[in-house]
PDB file of N, CA and C in Angstrom:
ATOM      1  N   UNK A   1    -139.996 135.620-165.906  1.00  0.00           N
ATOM      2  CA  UNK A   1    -140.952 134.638-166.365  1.00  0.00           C
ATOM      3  C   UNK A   1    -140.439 133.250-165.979  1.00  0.00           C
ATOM      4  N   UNK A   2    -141.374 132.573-165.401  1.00  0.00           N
ATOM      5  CA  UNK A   2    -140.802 131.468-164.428  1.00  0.00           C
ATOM      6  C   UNK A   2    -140.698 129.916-165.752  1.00  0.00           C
ATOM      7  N   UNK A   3    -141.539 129.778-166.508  1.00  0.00           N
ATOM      8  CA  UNK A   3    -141.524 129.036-167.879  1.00  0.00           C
ATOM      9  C   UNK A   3    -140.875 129.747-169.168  1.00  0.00           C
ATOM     10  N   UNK A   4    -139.788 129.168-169.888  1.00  0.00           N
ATOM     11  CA  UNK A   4    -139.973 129.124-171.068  1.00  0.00           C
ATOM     12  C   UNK A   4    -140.155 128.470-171.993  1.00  0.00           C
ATOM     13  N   UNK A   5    -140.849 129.397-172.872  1.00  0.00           N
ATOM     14  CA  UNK A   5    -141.596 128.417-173.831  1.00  0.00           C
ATOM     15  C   UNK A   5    -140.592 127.748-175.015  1.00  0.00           C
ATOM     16  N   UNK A   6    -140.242 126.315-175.251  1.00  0.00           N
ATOM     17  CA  UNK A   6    -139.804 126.063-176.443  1.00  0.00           C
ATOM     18  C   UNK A   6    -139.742 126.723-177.247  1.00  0.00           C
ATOM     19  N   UNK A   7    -138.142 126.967-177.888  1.00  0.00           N
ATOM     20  CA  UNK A   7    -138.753 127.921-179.463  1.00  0.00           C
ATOM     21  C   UNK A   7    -138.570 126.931-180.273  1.00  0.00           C
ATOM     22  N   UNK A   8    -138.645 125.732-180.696  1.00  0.00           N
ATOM     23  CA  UNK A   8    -139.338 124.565-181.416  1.00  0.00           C
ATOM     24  C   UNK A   8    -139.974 123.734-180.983  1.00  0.00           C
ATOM     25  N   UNK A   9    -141.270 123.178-181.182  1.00  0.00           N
ATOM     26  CA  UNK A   9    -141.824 122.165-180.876  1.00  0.00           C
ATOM     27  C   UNK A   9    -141.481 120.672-180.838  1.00  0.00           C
ATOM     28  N   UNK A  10    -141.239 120.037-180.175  1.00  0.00           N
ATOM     29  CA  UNK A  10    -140.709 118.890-180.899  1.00  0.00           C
ATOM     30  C   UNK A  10    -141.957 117.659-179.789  1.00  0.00           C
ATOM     31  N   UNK A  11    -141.452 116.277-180.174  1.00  0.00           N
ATOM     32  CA  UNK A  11    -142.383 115.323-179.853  1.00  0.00           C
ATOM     33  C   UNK A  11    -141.636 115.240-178.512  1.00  0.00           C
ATOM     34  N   UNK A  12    -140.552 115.348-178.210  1.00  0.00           N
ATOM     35  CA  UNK A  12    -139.773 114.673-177.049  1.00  0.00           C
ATOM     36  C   UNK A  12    -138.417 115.908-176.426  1.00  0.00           C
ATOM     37  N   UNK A  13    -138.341 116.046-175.372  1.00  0.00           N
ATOM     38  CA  UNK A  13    -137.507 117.072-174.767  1.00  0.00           C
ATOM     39  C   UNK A  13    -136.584 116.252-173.645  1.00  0.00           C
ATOM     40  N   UNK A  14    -135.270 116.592-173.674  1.00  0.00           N
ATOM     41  CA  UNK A  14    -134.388 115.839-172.831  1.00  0.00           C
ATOM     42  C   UNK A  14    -134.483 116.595-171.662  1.00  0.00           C
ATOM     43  N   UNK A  15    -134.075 116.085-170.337  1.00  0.00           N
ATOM     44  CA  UNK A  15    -133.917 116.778-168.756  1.00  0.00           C
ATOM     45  C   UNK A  15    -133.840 118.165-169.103  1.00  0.00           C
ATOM     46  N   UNK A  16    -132.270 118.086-169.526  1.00  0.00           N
ATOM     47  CA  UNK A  16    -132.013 119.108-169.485  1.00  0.00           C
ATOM     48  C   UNK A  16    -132.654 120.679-170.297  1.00  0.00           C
ATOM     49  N   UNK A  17    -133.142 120.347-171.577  1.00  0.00           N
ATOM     50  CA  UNK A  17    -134.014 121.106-171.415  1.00  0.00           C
ATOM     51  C   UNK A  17    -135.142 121.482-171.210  1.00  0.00           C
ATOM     52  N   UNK A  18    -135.680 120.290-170.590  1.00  0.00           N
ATOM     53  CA  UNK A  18    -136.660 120.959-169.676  1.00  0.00           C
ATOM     54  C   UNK A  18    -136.080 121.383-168.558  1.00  0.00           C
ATOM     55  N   UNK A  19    -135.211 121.770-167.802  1.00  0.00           N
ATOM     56  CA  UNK A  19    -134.868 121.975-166.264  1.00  0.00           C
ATOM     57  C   UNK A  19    -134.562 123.135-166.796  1.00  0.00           C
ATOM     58  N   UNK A  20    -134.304 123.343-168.310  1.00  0.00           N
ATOM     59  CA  UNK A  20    -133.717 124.991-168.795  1.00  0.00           C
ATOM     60  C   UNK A  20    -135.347 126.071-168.692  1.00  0.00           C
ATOM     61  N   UNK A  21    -136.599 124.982-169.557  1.00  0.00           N
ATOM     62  CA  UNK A  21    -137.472 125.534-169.576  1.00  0.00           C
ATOM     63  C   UNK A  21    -137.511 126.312-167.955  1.00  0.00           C
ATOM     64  N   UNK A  22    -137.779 125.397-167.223  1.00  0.00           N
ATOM     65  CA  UNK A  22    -138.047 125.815-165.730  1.00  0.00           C
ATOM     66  C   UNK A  22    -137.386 126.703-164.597  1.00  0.00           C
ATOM     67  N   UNK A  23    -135.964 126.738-165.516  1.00  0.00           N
ATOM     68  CA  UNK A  23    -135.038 127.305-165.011  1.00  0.00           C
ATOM     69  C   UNK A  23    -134.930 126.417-163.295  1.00  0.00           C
ATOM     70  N   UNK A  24    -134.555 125.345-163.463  1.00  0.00           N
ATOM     71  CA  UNK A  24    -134.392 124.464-162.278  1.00  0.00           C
ATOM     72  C   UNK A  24    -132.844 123.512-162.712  1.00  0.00           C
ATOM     73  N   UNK A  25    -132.758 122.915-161.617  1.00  0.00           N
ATOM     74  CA  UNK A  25    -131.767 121.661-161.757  1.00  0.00           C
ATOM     75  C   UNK A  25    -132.852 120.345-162.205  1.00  0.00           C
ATOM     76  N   UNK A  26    -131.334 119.439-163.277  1.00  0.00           N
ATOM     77  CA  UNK A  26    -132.381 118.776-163.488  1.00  0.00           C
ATOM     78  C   UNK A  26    -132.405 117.931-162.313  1.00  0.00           C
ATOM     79  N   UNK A  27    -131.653 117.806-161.343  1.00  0.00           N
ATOM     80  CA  UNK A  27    -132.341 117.038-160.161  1.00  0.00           C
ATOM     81  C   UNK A  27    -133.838 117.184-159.648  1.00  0.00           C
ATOM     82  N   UNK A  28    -133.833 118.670-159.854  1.00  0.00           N
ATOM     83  CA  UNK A  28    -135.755 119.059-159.217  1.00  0.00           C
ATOM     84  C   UNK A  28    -136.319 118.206-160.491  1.00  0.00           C
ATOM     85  N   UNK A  29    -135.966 118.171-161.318  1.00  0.00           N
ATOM     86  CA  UNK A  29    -137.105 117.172-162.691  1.00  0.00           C
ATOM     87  C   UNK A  29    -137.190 115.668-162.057  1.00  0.00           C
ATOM     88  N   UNK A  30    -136.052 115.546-161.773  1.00  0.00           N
ATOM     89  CA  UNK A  30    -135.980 113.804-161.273  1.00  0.00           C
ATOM     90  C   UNK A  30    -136.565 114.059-159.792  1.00  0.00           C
ATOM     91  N   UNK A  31    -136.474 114.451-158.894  1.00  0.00           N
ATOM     92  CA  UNK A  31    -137.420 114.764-157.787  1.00  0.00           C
ATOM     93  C   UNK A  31    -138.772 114.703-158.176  1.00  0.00           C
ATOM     94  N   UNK A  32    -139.333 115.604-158.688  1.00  0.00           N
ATOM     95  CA  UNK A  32    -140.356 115.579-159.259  1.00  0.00           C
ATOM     96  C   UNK A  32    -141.015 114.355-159.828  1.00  0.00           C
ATOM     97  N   UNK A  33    -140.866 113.770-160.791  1.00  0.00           N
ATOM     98  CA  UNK A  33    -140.647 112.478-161.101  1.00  0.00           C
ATOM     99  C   UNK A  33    -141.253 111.558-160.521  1.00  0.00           C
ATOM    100  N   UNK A  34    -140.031 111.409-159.798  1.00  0.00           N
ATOM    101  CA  UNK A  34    -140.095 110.197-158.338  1.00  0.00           C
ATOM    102  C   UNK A  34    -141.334 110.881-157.508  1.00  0.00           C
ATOM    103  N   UNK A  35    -141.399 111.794-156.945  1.00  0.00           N
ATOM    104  CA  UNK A  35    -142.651 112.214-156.113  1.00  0.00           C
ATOM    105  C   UNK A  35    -143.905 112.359-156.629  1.00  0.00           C
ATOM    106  N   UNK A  36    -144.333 112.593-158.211  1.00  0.00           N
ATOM    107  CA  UNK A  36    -145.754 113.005-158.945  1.00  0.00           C
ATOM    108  C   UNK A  36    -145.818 111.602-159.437  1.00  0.00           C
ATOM    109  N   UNK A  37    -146.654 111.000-159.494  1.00  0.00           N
ATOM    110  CA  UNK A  37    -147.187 109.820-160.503  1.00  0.00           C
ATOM    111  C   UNK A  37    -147.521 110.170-161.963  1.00  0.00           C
ATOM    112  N   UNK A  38    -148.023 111.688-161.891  1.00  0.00           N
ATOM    113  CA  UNK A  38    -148.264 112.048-163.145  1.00  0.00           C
ATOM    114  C   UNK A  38    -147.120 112.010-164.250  1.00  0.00           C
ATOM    115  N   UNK A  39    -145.836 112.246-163.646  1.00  0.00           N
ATOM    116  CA  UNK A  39    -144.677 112.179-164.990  1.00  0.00           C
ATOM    117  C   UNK A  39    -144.419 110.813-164.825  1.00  0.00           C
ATOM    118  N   UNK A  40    -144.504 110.681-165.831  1.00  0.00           N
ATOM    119  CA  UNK A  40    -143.951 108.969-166.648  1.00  0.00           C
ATOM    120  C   UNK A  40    -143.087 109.570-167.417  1.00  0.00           C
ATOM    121  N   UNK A  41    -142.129 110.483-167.799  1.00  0.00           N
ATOM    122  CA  UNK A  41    -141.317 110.446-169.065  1.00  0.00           C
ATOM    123  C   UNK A  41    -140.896 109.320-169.878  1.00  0.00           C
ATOM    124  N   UNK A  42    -141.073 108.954-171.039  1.00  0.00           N
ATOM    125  CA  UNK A  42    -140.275 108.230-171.988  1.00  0.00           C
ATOM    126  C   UNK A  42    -138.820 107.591-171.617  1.00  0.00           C
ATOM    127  N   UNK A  43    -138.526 106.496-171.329  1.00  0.00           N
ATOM    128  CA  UNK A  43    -137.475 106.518-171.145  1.00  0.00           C
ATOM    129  C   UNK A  43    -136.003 105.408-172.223  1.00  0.00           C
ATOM    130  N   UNK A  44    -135.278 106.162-172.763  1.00  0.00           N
ATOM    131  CA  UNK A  44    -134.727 105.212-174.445  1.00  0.00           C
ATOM    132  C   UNK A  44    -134.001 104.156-173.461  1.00  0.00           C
ATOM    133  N   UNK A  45    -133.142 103.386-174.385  1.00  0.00           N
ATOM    134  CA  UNK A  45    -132.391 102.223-174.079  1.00  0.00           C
ATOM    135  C   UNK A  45    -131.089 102.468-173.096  1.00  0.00           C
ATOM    136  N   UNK A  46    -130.722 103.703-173.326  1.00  0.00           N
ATOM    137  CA  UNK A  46    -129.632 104.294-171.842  1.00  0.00           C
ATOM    138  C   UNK A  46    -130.337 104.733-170.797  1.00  0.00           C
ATOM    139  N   UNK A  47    -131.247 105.130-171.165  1.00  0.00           N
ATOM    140  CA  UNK A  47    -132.260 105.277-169.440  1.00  0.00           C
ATOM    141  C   UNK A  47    -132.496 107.051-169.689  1.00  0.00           C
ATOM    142  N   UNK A  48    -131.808 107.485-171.219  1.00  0.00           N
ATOM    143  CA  UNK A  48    -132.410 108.741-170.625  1.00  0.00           C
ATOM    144  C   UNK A  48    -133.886 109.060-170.568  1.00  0.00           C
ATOM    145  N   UNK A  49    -134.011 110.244-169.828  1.00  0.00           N
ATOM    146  CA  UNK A  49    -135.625 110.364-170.448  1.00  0.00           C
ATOM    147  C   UNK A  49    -135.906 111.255-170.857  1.00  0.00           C
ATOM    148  N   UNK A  50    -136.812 111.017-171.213  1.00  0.00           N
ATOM    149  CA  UNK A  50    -137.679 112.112-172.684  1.00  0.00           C
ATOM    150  C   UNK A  50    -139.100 112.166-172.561  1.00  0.00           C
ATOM    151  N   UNK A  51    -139.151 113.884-172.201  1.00  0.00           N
ATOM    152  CA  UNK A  51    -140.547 114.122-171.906  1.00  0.00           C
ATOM    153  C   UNK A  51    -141.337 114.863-172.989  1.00  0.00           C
ATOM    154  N   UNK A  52    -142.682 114.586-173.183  1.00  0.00           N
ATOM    155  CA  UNK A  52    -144.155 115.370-174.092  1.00  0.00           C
ATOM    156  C   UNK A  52    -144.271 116.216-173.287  1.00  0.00           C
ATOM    157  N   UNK A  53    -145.035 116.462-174.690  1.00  0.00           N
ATOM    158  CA  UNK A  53    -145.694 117.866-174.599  1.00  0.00           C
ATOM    159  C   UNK A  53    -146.872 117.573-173.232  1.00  0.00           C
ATOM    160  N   UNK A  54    -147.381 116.601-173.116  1.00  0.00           N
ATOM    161  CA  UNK A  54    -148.268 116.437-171.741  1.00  0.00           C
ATOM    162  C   UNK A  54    -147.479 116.478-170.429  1.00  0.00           C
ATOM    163  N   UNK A  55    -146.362 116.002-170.492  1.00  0.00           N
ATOM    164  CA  UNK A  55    -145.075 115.963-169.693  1.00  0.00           C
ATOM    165  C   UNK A  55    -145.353 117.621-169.143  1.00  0.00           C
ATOM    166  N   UNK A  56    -144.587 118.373-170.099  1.00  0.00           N
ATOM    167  CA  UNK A  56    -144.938 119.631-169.762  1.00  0.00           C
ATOM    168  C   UNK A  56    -145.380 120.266-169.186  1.00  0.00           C
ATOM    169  N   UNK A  57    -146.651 120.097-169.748  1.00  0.00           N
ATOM    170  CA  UNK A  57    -147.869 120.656-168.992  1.00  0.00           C
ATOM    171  C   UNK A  57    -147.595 120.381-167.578  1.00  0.00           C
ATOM    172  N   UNK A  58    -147.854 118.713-167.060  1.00  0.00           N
ATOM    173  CA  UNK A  58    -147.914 118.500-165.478  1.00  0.00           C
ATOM    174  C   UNK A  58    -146.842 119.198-165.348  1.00  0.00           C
ATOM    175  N   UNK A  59    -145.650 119.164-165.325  1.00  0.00           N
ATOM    176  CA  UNK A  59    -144.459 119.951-164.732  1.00  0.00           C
ATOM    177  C   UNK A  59    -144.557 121.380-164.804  1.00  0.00           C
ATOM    178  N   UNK A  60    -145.249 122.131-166.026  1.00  0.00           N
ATOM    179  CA  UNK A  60    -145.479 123.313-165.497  1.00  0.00           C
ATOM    180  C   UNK A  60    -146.746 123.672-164.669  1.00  0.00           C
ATOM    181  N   UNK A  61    -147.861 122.968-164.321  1.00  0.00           N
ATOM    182  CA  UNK A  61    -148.218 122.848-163.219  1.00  0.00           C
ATOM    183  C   UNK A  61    -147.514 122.715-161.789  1.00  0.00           C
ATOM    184  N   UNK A  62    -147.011 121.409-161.963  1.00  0.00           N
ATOM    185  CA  UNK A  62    -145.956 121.349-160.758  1.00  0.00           C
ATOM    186  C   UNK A  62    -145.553 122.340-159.962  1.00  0.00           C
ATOM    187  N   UNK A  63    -144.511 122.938-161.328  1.00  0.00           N
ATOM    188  CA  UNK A  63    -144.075 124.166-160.728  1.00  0.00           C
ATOM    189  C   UNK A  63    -144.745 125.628-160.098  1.00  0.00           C
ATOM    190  N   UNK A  64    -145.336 125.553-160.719  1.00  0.00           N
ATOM    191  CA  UNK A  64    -146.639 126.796-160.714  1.00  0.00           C
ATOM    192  C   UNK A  64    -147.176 126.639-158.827  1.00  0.00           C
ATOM    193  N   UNK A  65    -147.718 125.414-158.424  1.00  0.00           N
ATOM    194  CA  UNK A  65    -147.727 124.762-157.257  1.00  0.00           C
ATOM    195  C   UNK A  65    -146.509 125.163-156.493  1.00  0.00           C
ATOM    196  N   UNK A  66    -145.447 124.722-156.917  1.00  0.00           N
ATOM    197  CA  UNK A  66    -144.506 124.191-155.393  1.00  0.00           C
ATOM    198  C   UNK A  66    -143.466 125.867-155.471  1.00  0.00           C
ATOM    199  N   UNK A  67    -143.289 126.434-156.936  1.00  0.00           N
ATOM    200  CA  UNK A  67    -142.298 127.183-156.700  1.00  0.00           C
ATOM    201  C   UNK A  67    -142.464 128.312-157.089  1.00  0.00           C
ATOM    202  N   UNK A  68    -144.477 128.704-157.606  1.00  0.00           N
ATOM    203  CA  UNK A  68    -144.845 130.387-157.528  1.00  0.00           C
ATOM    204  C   UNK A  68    -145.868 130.329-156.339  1.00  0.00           C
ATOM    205  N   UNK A  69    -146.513 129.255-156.325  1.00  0.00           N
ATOM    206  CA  UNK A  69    -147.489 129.288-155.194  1.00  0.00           C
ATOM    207  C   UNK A  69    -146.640 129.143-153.543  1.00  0.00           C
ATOM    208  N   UNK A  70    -145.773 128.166-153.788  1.00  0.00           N
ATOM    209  CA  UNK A  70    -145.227 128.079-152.506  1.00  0.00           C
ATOM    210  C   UNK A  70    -146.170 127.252-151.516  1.00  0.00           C
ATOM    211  N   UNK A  71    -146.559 126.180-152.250  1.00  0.00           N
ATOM    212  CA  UNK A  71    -146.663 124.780-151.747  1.00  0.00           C
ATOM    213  C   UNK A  71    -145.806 123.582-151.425  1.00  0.00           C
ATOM    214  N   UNK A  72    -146.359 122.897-150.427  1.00  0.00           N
ATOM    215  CA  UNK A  72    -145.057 121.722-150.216  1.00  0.00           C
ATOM    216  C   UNK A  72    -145.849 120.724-151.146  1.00  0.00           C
ATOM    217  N   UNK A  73    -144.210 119.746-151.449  1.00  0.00           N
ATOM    218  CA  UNK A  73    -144.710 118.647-151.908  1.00  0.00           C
ATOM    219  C   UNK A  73    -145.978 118.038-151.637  1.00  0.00           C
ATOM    220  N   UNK A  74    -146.827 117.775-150.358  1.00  0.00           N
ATOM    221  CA  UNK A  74    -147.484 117.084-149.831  1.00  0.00           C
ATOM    222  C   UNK A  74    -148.892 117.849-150.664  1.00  0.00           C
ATOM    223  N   UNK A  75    -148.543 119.005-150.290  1.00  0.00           N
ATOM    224  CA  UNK A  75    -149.692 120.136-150.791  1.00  0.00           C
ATOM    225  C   UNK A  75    -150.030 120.020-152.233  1.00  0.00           C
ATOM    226  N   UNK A  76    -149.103 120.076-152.886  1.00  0.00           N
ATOM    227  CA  UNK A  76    -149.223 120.196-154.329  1.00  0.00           C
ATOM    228  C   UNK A  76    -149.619 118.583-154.876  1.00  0.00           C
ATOM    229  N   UNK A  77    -149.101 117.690-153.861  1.00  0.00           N
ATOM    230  CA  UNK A  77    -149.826 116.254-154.491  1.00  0.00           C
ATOM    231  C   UNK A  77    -151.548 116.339-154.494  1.00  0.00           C
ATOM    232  N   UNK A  78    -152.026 116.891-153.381  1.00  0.00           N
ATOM    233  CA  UNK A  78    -153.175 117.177-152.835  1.00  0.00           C
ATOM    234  C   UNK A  78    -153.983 117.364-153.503  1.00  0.00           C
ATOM    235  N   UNK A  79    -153.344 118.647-154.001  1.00  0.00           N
ATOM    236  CA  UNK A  79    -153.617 120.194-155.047  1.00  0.00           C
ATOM    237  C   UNK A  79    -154.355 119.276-156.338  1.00  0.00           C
ATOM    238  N   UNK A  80    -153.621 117.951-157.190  1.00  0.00           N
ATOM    239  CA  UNK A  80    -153.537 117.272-158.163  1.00  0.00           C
ATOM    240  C   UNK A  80    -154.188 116.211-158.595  1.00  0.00           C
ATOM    241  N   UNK A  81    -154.516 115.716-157.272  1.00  0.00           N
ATOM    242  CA  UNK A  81    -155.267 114.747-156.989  1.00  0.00           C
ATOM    243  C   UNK A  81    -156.687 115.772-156.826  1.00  0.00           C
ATOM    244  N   UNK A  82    -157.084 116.532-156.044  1.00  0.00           N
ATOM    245  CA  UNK A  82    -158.624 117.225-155.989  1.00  0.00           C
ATOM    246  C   UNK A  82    -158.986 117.407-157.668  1.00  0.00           C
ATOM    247  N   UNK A  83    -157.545 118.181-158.421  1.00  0.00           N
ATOM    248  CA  UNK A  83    -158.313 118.601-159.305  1.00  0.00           C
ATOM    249  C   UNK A  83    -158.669 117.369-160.393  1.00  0.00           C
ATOM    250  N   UNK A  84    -158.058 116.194-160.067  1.00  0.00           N
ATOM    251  CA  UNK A  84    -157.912 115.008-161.183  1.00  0.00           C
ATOM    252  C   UNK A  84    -159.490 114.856-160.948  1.00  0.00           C
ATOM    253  N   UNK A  85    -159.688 114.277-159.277  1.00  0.00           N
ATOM    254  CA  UNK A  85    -160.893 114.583-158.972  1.00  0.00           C
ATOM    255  C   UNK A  85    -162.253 115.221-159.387  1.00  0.00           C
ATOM    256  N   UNK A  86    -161.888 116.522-159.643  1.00  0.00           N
ATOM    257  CA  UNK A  86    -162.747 117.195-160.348  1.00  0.00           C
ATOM    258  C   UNK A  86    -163.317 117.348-161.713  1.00  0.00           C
ATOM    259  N   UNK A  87    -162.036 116.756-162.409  1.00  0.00           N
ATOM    260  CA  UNK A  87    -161.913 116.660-163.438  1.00  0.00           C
ATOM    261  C   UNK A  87    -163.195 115.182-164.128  1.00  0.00           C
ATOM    262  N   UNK A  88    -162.839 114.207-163.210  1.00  0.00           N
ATOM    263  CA  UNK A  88    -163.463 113.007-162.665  1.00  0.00           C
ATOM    264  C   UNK A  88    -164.941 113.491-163.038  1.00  0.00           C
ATOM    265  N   UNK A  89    -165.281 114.445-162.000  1.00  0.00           N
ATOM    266  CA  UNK A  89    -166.423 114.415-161.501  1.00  0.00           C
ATOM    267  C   UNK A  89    -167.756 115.122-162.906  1.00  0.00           C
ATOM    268  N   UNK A  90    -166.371 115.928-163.075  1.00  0.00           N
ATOM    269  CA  UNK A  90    -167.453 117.061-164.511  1.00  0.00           C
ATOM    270  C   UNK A  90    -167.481 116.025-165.598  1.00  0.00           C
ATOM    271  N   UNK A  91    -166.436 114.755-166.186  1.00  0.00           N
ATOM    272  CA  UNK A  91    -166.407 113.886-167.118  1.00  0.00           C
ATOM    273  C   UNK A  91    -167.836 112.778-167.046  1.00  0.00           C
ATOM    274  N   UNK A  92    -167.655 112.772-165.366  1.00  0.00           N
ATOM    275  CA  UNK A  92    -169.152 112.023-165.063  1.00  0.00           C
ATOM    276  C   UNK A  92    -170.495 112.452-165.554  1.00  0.00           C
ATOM    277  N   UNK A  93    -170.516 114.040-165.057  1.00  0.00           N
ATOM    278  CA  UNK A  93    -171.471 114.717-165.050  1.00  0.00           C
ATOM    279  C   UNK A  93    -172.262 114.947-166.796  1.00  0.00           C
ATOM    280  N   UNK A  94    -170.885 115.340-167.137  1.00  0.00           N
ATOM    281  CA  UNK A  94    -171.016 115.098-168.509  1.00  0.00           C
ATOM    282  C   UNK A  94    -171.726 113.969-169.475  1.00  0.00           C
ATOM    283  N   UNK A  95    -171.180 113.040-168.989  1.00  0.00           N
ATOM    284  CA  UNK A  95    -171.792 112.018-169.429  1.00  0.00           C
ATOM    285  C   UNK A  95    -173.414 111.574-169.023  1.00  0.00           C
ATOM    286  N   UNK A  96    -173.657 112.052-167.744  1.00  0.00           N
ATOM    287  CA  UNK A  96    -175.514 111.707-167.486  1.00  0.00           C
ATOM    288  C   UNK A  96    -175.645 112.687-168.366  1.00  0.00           C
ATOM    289  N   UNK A  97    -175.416 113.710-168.113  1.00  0.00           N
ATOM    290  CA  UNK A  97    -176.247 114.975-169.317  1.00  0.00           C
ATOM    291  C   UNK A  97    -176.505 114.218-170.729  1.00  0.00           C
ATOM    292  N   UNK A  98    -175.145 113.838-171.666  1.00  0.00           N
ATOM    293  CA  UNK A  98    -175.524 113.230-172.600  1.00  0.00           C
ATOM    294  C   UNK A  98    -176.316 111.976-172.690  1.00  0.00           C
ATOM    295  N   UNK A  99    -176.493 111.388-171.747  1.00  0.00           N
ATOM    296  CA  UNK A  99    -177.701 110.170-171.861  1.00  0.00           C
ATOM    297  C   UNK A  99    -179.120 110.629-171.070  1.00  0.00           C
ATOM    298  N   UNK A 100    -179.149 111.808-170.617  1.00  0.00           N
ATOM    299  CA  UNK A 100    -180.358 112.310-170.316  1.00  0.00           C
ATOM    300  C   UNK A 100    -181.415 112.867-171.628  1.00  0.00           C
ATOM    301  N   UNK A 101    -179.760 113.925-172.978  1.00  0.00           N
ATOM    302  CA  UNK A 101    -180.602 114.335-173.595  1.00  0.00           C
ATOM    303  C   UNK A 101    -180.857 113.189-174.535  1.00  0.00           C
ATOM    304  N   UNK A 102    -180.193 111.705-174.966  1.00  0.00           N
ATOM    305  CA  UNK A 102    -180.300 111.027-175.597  1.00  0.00           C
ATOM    306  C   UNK A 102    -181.623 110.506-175.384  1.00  0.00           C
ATOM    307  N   UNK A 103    -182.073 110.296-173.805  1.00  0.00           N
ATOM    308  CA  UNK A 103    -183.044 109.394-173.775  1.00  0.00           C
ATOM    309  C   UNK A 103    -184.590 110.128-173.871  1.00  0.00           C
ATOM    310  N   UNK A 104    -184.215 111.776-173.838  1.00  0.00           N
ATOM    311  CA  UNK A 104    -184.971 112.582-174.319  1.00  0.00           C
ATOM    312  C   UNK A 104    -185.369 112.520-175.802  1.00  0.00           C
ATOM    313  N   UNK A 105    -184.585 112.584-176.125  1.00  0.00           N
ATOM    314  CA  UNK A 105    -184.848 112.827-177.840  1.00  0.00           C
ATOM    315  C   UNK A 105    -185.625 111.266-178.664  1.00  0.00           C
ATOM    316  N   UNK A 106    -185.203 110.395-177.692  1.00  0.00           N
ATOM    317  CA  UNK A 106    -185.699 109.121-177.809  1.00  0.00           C
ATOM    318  C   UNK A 106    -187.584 109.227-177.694  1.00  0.00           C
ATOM    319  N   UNK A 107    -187.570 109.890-176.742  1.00  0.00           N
ATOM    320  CA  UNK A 107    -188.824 110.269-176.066  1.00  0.00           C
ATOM    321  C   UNK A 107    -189.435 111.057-177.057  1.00  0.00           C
ATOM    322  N   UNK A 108    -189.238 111.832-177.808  1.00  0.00           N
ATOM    323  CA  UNK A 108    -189.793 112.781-178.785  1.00  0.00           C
ATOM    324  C   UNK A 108    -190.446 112.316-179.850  1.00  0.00           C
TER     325      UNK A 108
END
């Protein structure tokens, strides 16, 4: 199993265990990092950083991308950007729907 799951929840997770979750170095976290726009980790007054539970998520995406799918970096930025994209697009969509049925019901 390429993720593990926290066995406590907490608000904030250091490198290292997340690089445990992932079973990676934490260099691939700081790679990562530097290459995704999506991780911003937290970072305290020594510079460590400290990643969420949203953190997470993108990184186990990430990974899922570059090191079960067997995508390159370039690919998996791609990959992230279409789906932000998409994501984009249904939030849009979403939104005429709700002022279509608003201006319906107006109509009634």
């Amino acid at each position: 199993m390429p993720y593990k799951k926290p066995q406590i929840e907490k608000i904030y997770y250091t490198i290292g265990e997340v690089a445990e979750m992932f079973n990676v170095n934490t260099s691939h976290i700081r790679y990562w990092e530097k290459e995704f726009d999506v991780l911003k980790p937290f970072k305290n007054k020594k510079g460590n950083r400290l990643f969420t539970k949203e953190d997470l998520e993108q990184l186990k995406l990430i990974h899922h991308l570059v090191k079960e799918k067997g995508l390159t970096i370039k690919g998996a930025k791609q990959k992230l950007k279409d789906n932000k994209e998409d994501h984009e697009l249904v939030d849009r969509l979403k939104s005429i729907r709700q002022q279509l049925i608003d201006i319906r019901d107006e109509l009634d």
